[in-house]
Protein backbone atom coordinates (compact mmCIF):
# COMPACT_ATOMS: atom_id res chain seq x y z
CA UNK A 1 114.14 108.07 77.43
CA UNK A 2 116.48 105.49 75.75
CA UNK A 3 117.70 101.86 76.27
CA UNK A 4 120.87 101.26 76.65
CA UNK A 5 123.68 99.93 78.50
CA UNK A 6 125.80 101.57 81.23
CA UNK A 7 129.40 101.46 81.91
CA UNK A 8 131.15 102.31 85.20
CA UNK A 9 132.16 105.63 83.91
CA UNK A 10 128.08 106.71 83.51
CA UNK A 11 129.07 107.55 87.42
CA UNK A 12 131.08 109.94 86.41
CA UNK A 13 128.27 112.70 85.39
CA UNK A 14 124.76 112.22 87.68
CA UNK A 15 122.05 110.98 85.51
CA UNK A 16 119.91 113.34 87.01
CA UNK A 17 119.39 116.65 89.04
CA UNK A 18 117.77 117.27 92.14
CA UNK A 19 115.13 119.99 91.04
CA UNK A 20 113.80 117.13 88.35
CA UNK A 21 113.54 114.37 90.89
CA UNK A 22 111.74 117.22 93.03
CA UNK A 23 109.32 117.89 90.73
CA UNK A 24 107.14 114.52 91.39
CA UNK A 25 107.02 115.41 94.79
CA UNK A 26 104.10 118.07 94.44
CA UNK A 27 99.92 117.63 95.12
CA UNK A 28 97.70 116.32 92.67
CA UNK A 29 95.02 117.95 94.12
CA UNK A 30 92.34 117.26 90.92
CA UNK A 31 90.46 114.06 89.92
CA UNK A 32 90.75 113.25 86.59
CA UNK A 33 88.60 111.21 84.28
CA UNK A 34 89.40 110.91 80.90
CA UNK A 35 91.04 108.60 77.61
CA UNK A 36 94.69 109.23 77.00
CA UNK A 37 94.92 110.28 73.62
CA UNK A 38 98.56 111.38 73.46
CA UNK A 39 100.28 107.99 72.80
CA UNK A 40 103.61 107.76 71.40
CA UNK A 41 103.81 103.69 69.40
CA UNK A 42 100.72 101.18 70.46
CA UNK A 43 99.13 100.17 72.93
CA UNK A 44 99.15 96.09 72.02
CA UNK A 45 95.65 95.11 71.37
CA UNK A 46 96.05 91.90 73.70
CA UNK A 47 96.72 94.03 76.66
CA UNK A 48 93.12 93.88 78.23
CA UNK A 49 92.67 94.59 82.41
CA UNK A 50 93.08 97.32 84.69
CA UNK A 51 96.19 99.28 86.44
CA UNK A 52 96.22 100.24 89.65
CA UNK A 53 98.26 102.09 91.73
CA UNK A 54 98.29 103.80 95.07
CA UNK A 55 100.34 106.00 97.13
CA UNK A 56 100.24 109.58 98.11
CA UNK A 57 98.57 111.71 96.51
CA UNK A 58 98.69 115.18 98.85
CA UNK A 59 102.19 116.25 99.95
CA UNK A 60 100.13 119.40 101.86
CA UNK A 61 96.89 120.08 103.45
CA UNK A 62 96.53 123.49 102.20
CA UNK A 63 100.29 124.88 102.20
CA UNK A 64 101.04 122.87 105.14
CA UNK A 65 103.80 120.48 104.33
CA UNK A 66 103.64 117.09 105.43
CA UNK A 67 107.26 115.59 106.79
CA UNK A 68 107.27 112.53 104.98
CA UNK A 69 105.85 111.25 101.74
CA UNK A 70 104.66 108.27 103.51
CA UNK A 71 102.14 110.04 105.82
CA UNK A 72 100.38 111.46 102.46
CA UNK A 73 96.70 110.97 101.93
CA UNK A 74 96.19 107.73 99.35
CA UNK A 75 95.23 108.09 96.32
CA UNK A 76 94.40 105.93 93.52
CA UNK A 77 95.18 105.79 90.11
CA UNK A 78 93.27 103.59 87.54
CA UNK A 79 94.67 102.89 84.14
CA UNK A 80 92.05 100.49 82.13
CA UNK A 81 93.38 98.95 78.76
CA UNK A 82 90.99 98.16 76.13
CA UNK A 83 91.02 97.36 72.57
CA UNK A 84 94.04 99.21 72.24
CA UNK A 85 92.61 102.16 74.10
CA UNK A 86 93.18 103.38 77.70
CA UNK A 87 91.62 105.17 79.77
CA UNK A 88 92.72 107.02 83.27
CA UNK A 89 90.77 107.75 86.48
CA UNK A 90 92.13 108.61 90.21
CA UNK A 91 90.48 109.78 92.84
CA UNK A 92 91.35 110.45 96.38
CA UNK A 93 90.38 107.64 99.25
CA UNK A 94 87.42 109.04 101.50
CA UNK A 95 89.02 108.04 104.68
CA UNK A 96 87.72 109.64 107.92
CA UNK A 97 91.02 111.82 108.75
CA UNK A 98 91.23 112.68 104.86
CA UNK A 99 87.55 113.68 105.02
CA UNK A 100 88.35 116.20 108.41
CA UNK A 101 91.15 117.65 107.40
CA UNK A 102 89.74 118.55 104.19
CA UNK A 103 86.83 120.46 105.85
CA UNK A 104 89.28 121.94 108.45
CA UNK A 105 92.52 123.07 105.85
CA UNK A 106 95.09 121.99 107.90
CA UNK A 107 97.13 119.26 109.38
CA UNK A 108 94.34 117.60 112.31
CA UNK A 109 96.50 114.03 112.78
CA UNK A 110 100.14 113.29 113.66
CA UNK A 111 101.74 110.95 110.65
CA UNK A 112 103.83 107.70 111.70
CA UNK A 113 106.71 108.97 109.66
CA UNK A 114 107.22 112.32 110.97
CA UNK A 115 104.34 114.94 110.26
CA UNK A 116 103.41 116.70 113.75
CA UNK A 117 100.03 119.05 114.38
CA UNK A 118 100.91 122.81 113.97
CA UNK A 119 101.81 123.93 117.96
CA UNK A 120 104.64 122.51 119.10
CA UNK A 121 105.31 119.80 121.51
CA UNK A 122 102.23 120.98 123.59
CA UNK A 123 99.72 120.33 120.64
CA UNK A 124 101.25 116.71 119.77
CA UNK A 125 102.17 115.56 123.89
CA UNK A 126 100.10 112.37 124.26
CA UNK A 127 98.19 112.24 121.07
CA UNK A 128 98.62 108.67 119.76
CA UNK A 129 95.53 108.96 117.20
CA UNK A 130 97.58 108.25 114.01
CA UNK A 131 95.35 109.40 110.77
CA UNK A 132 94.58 105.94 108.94
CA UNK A 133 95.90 107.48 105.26
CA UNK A 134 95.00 104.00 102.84
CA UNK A 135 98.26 104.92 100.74
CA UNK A 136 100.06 102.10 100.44
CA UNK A 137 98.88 99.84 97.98
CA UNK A 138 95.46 98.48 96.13
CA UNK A 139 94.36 95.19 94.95
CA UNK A 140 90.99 93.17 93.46
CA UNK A 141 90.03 90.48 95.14
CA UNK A 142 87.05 88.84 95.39
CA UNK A 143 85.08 91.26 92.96
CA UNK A 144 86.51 93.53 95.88
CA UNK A 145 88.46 96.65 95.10
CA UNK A 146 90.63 97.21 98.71
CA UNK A 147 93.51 100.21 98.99
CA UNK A 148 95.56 98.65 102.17
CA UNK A 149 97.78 100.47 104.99
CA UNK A 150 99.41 97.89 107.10
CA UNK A 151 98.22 99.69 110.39
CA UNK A 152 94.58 99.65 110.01
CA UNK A 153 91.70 97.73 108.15
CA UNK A 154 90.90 97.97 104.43
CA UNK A 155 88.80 100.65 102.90
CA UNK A 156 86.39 99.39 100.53
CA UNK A 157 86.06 101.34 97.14
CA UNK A 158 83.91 101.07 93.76
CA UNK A 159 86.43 99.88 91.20
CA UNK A 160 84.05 101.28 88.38
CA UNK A 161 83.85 104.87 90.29
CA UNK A 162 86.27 104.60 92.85
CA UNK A 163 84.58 106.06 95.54
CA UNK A 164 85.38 104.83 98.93
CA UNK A 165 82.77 102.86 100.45
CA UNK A 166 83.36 101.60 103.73
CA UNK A 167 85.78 99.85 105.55
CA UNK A 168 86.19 95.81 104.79
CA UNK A 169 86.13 93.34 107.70
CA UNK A 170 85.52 90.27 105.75
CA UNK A 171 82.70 89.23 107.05
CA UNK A 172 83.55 89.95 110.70
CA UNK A 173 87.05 87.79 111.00
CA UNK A 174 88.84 91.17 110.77
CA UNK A 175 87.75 93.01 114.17
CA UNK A 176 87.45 96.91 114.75
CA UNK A 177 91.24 98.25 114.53
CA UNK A 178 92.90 95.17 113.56
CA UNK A 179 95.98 96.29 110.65
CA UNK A 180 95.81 94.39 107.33
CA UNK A 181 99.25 94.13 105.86
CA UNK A 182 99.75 96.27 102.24
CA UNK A 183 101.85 93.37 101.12
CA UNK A 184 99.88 90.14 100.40
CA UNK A 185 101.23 87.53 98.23
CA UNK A 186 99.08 85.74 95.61
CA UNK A 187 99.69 81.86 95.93
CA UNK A 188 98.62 80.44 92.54
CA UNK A 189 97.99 76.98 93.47
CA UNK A 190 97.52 76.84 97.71
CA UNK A 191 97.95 72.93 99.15
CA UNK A 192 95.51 73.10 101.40
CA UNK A 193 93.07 73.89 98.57
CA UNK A 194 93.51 71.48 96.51
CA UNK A 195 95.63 73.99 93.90
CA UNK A 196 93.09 76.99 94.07
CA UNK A 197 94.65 80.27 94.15
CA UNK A 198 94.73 81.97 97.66
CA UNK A 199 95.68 85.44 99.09
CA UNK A 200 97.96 85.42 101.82
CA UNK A 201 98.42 88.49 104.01
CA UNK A 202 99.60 89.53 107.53
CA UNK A 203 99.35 91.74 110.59
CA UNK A 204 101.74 92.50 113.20
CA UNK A 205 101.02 93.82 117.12
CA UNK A 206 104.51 95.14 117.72
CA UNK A 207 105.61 95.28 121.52
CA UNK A 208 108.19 94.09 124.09
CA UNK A 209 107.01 91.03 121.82
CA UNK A 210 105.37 91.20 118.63
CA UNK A 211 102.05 88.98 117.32
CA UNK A 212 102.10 88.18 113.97
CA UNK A 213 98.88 87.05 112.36
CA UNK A 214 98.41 85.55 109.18
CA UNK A 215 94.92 85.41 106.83
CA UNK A 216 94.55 82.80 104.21
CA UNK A 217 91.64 84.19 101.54
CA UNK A 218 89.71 82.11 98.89
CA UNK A 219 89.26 83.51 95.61
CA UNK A 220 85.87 84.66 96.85
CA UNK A 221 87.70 87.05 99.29
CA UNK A 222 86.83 85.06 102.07
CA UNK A 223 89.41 85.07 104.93
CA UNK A 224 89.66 80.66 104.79
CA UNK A 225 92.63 80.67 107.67
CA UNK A 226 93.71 82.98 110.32
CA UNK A 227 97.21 82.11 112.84
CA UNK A 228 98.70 83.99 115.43
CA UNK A 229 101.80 83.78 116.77
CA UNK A 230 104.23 85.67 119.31
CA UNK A 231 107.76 86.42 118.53
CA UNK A 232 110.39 87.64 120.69
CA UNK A 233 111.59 91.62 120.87
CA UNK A 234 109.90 94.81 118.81
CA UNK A 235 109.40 94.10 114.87
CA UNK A 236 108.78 96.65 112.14
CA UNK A 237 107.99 94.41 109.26
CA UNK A 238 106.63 95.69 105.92
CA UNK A 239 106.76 92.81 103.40
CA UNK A 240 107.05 89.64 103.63
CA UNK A 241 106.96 85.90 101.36
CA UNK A 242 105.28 82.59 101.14
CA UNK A 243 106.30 79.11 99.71
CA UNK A 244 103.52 76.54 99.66
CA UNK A 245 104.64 75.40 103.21
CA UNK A 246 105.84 78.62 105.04
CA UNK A 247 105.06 82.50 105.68
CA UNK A 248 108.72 83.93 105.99
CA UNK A 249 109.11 87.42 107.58
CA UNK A 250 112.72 89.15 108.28
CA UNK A 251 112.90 91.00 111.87
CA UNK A 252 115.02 93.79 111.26
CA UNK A 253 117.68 95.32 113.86
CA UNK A 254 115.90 97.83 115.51
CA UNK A 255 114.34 99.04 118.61
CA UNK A 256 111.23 101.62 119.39
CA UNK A 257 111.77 104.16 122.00
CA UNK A 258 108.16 105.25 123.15
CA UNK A 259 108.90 108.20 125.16
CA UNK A 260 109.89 110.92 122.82
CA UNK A 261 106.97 110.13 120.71
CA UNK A 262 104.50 109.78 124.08
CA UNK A 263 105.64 113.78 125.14
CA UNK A 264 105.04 114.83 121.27
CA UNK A 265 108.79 115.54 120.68
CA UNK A 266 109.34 113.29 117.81
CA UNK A 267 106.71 110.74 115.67
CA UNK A 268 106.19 107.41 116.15
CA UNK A 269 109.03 106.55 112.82
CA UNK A 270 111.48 108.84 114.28
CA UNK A 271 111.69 106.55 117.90
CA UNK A 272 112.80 103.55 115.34
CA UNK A 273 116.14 103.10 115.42
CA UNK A 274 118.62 100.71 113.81
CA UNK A 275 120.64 98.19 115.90
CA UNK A 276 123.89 97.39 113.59
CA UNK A 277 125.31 95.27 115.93
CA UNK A 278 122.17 92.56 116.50
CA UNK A 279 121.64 90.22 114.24
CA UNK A 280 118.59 90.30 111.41
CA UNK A 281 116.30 87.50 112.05
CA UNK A 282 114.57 85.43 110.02
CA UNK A 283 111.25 83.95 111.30
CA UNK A 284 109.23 80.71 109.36
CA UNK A 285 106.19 79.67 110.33
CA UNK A 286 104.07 76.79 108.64
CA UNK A 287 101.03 77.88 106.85
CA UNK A 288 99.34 74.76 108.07
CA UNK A 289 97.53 76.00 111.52
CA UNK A 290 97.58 72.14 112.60
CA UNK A 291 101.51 72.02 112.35
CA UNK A 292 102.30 75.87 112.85
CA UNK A 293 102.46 76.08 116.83
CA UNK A 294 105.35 73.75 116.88
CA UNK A 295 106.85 74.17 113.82
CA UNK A 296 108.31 77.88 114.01
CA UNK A 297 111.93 78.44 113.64
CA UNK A 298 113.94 81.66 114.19
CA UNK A 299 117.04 81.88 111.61
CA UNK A 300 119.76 84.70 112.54
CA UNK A 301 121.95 86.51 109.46
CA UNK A 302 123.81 89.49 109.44
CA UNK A 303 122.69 92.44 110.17
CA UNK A 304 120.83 94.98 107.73
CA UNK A 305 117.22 95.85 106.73
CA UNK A 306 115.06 94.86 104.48
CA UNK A 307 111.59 96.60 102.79
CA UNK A 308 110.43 94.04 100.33
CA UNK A 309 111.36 91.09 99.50
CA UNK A 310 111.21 89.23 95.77
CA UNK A 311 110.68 85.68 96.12
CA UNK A 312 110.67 82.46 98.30
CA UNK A 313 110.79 78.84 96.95
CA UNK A 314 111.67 76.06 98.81
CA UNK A 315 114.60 73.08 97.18
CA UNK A 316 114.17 69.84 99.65
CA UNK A 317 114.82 71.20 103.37
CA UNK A 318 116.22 74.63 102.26
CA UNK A 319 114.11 77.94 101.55
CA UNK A 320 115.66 80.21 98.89
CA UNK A 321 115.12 84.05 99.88
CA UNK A 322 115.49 86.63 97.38
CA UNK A 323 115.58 90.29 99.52
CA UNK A 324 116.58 93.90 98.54
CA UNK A 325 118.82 94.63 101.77
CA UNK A 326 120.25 98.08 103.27
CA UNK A 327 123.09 98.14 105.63
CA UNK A 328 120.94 100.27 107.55
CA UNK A 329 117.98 102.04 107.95
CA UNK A 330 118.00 105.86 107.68
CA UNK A 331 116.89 108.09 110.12
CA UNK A 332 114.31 110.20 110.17
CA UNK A 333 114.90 113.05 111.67
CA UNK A 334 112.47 116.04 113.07
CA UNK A 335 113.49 119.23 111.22
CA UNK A 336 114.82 117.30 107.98
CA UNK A 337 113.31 117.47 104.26
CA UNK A 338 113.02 114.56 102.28
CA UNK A 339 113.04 116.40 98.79
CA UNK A 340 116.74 117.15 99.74
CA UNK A 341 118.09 113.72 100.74
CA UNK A 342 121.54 113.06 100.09
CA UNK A 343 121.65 110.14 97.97
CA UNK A 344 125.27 109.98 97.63
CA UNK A 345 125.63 109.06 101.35
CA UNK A 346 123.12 106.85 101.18
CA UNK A 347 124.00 102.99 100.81
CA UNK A 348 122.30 101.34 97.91
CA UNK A 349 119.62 98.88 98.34
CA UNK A 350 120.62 95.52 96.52
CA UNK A 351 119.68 91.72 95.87
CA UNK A 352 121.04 89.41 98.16
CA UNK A 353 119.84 85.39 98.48
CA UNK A 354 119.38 83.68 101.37
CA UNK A 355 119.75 80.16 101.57
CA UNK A 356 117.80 78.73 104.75
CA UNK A 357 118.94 74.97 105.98
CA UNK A 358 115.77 74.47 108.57
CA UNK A 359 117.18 71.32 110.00
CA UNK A 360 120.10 73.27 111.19
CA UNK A 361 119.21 76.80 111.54
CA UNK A 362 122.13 78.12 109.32
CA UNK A 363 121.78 81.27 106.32
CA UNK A 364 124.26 81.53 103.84
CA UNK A 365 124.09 84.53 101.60
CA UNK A 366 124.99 85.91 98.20
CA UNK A 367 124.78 89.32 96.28
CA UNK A 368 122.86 88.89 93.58
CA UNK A 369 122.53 92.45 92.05
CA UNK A 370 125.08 95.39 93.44
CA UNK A 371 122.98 98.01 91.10
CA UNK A 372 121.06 100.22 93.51
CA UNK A 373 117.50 98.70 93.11
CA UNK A 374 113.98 98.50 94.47
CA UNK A 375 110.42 97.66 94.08
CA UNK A 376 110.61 94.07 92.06
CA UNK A 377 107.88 92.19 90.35
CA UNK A 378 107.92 88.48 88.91
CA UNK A 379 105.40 86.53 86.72
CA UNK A 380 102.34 85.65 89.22
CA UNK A 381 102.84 82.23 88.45
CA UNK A 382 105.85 81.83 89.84
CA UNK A 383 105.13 83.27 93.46
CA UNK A 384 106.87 80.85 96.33
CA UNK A 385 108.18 78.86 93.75
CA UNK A 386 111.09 78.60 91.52
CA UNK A 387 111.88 81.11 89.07
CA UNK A 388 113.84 82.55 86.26
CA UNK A 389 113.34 86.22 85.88
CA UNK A 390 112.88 88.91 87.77
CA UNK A 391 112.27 92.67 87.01
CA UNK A 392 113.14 95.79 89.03
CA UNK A 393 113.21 99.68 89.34
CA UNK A 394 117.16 100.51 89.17
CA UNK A 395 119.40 103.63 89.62
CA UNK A 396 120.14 104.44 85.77
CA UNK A 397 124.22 104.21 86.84
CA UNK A 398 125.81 100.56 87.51
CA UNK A 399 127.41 101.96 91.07
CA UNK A 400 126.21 104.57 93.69
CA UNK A 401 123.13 105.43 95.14
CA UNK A 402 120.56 107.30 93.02
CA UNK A 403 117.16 107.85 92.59
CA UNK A 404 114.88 105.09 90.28
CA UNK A 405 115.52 105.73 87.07
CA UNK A 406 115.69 102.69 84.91
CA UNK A 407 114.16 99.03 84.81
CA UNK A 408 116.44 96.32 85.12
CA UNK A 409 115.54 92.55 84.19
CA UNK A 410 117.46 89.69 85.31
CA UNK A 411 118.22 86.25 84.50
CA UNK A 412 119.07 84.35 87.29
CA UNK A 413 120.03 81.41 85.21
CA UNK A 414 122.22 82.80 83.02
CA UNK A 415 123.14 85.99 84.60
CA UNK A 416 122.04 88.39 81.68
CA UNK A 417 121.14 91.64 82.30
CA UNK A 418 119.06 94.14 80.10
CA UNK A 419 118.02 97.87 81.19
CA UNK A 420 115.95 100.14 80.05
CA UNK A 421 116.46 103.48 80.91
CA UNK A 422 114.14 106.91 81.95
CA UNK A 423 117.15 108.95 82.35
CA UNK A 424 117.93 111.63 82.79
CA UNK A 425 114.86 113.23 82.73
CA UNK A 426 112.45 110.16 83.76
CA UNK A 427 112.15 108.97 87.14
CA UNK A 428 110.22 105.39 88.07
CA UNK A 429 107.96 103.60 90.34
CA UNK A 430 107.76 100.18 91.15
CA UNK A 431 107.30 97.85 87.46
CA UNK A 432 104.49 95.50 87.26
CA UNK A 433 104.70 92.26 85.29
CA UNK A 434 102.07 91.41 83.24
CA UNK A 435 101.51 87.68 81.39
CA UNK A 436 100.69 88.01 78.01
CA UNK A 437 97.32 85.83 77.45
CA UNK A 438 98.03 82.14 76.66
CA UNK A 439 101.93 82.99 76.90
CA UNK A 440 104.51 79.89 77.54
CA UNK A 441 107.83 81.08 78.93
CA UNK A 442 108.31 82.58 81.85
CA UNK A 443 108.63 86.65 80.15
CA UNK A 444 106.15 86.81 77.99
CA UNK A 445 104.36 89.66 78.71
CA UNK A 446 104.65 92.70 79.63
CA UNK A 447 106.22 96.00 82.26
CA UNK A 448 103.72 98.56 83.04
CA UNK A 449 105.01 101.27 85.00
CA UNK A 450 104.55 104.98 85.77
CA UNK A 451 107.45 106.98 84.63
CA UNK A 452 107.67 111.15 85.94
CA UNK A 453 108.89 113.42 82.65
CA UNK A 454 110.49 116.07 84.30
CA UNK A 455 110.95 117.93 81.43
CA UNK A 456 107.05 118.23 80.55
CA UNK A 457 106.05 117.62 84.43
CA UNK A 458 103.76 114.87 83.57
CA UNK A 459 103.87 111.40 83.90
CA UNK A 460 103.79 108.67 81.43
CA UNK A 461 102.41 104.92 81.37
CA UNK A 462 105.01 103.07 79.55
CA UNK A 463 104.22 100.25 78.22
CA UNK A 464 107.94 97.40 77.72
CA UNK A 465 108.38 94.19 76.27
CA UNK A 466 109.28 91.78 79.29
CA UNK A 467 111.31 89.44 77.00
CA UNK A 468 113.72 92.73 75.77
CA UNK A 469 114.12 95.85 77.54
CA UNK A 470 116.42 96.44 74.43
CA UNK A 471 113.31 97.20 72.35
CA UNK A 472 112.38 100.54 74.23
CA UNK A 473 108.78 101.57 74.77
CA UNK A 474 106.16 99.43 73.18
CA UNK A 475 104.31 102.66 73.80
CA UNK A 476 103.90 106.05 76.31
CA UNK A 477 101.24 107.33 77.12
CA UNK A 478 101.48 110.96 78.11
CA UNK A 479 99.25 111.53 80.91
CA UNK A 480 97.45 115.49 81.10
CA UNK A 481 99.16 115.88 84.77
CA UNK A 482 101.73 114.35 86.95
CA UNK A 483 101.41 111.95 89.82
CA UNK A 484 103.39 111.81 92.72
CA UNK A 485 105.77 109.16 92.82
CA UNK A 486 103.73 106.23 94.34
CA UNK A 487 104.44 103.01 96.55
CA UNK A 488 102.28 99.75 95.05
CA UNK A 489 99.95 98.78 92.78
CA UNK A 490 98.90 95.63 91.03
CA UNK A 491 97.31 94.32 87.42
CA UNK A 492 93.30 92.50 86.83
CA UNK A 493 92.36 91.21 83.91
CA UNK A 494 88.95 92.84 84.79
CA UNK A 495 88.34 96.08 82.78
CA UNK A 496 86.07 99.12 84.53
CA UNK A 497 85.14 101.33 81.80
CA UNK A 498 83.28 100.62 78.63
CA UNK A 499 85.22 100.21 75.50
């Protein structure tokens, strides 16, 4: 692992090979509980609070191979910092189609993204059960511990023991089978509460026309506000952002055809397809339920697709946007394998910034980054508002598509860039920003992220400097296993395990 920076001609010779990038797409199938001793540098002593991450932790019920990485069972993974010590935990999420499938060894549920029971079209033909797998990300809220799958409800888990508890319907405002997005946003300082921190978070009902509702929680986890809304066409929306006055959410291009999925031909993901020649649109609603039913507008741009987004703020009349964007989404297909995608005909995800004049309904655009990119983070302080840095998981090469293999930061004022980079050996997940206590500017703190070490088939924590990449590793810690290359996670201050 090294920091340094690339030149165009870095494209010349892959940073990587397949069979490494491969390699973090295997089972964990154990539990671990135990301090990481084998740390290269130090952990900083101020570093206090927990890491967690999610995503999936079985790639095969029993030999069976699952289509897609995002129909794998969630599991978490706990990383606790303390007096300059950490310690690691994960454990598997007891939901009920994890539980059955276990007991059965095999496949028992069809998987959104492509994973079909054993048997043919006969065995799948008007099943629409989808197995609720809790893999997509995890967060503490309200002395709450909640791993979220934006199609079903939260499942509940003990953050000192992780085991799964039950499923969370805050206090009966989330009904039986209502989805709970895996992407809220944590407003620091909401209006309508008087500058107390809220978490916002979203649900769609996608159709011929698509209801999104939004939830407004207090810091005591109590869902404060809850909107609904109806928006034209089919919507697959995964992310989204907030300002202090709007909920923004980008309606990709793309249509659902039921039928294939209905006779058990093809999965629910592999009916999606992109449209390149509509329009992406852009939908605002007010996050003020008195002004919200007359105040939404729908913005059109050009079309492409968007996962996640990195941050909204609003200058006067216009909403800034910053979005990773695709030219298109790629197909799943049936009899395909995911562990040998093509990345070199793959268009890059990069930064582009939307500039949203609401009294007109006009976007204007800009590239921000052209490095292939994905999965950003920002100080939490600076969510829906203004901002100066941003940090990012970034192909290792300047051009080309590629998998994750470097951290990029970037200043948006002054344009620097610094990278730090895994390759060719190291592949990452998504970075998470963390404030150093009682720190002034914008980057103090620091990048906590899960790096896969190919060449020892492990993963590492590594620990960066947010105010220079250029530094290196403040520290690794070399974890006694791997863990499959994950989706989300998120930081607490709180700390689960005694020192």
């Amino acid at each position: 692992m090294q920091s340094s920076k690339i030149s165009e001609n870095a494209i010349l010779e892959k940073s990587y090979n397949r069979e490494d990038w491969q390699g973090g797409y295997q089972s964990l199938k154990q539990e671990f509980d135990y301090w990481i001793d084998d740390i290269e540098g130090e952990i900083p002593p101020e570093l206090q609070g927990t890491l967690f991450r999610n995503g999936p932790g079985l790639l095969d019920i029993n030999g069976q191979q699952i289509h897609h990485p995002f129909d794998g069972d969630g599991m978490i993974s706990r990383i606790s910092f303390i007096n300059g010590r950490a310690h690691f935990r994960n454990r598997f999420i007891r939901t009920e189609g994890y539980l059955e499938e276990q007991k059965a060894g095999k496949i028992l549920y069809r998987g959104v993204f492509g994973t079909q029971k054993p048997g043919g079209w006969l065995a799948n033909i008007f099943d629409f059960k989808m197995k609720d797998i809790a893999n997509t990300n995890v967060i503490y809220w309200g002395s709450k511990l909640l791993a979220l799958w934006e199609a079903a409800e939260p499942h509940r888990l003990d953050p000192n023991t992780l085991e799964t508890l039950e499923r969370e319907y805050f206090n009966g405002v989330l009904s039986t089978g209502e989805a709970f997005s895996a992407h809220p946003r944590l407003d620091p300082s909401c209006n309508q509460d008087n500058g107390a921190p809220c978490l916002v978070n979203f649900s769609i009902q996608p159709g011929l026309s698509t209801t999104i509702t939004i939830f407004e929680l207090n810091p005591a986890g109590e869902i404060i506000r809850k909107q609904a809304h109806s928006v034209p066409g089919f919507c697959f929306i995964h992310d989204f952002l907030i300002t202090p006055n709007y909920c923004i959410f980008f309606q990709n291009p793309v249509t659902f055809n039921p039928l294939p999925f209905a006779l058990g031909i093809r999965s629910a993901g592999e009916c999606i397809k992109f449209q390149p020649n509509q329009p992406t649109r852009i939908i605002v609603i007010p996050r003020n339920p008195e002004t919200a039913k007359a105040g939404v507008k729908i913005l059109e741009t050009q079309s492409g697709f968007v996962f996640h987004h990195v941050n909204a703020f609003e200058v006067g009349d216009e909403i800034v946007i910053d979005s990773i964007c695709y030219d298109s989404l790629s197909q799943v297909e049936p009899e395909s394998d995911f562990r040998q995608v093509n990345f070199d005909a793959l268009a890059p995800g990069q930064i582009w910034r939307f500039a949203l004049q609401l009294q007109n309904g006009t976007v204007q655009r800009q590239l921000i980054e052209s490095r292939c990119c994905e999965f950003p983070t920002i100080h939490p302080d600076n969510v829906g508002r203004q901002y100066r840095y941003l940090y990012i998981g970034a192909a290792h090469a300047e051009i080309g598509n590629a998998p994750l293999q470097a951290i990029l930061k970037i200043d948006l004022d002054s344009g620097e860039r610094q990278l730090w980079s895994a390759a060719p050996r190291g592949f990452i997940g998504e970075p998470i920003f963390v404030p150093r206590p009682n720190s002034q500017t914008e980057d103090d703190g620091w990048l906590l992220a899960l790096v896969y070490d190919a060449a020892h088939q492990r993963s590492d924590v590594v620990i960066l400097d947010a105010r220079d990449l250029h530094k290196g590793a403040i520290a690794r810690l070399h974890l006694q296993h791997h863990i499959p290359y994950g989706l989300h996670g998120s930081f607490t201050p709180e700390v689960f395990v005694q020192g």
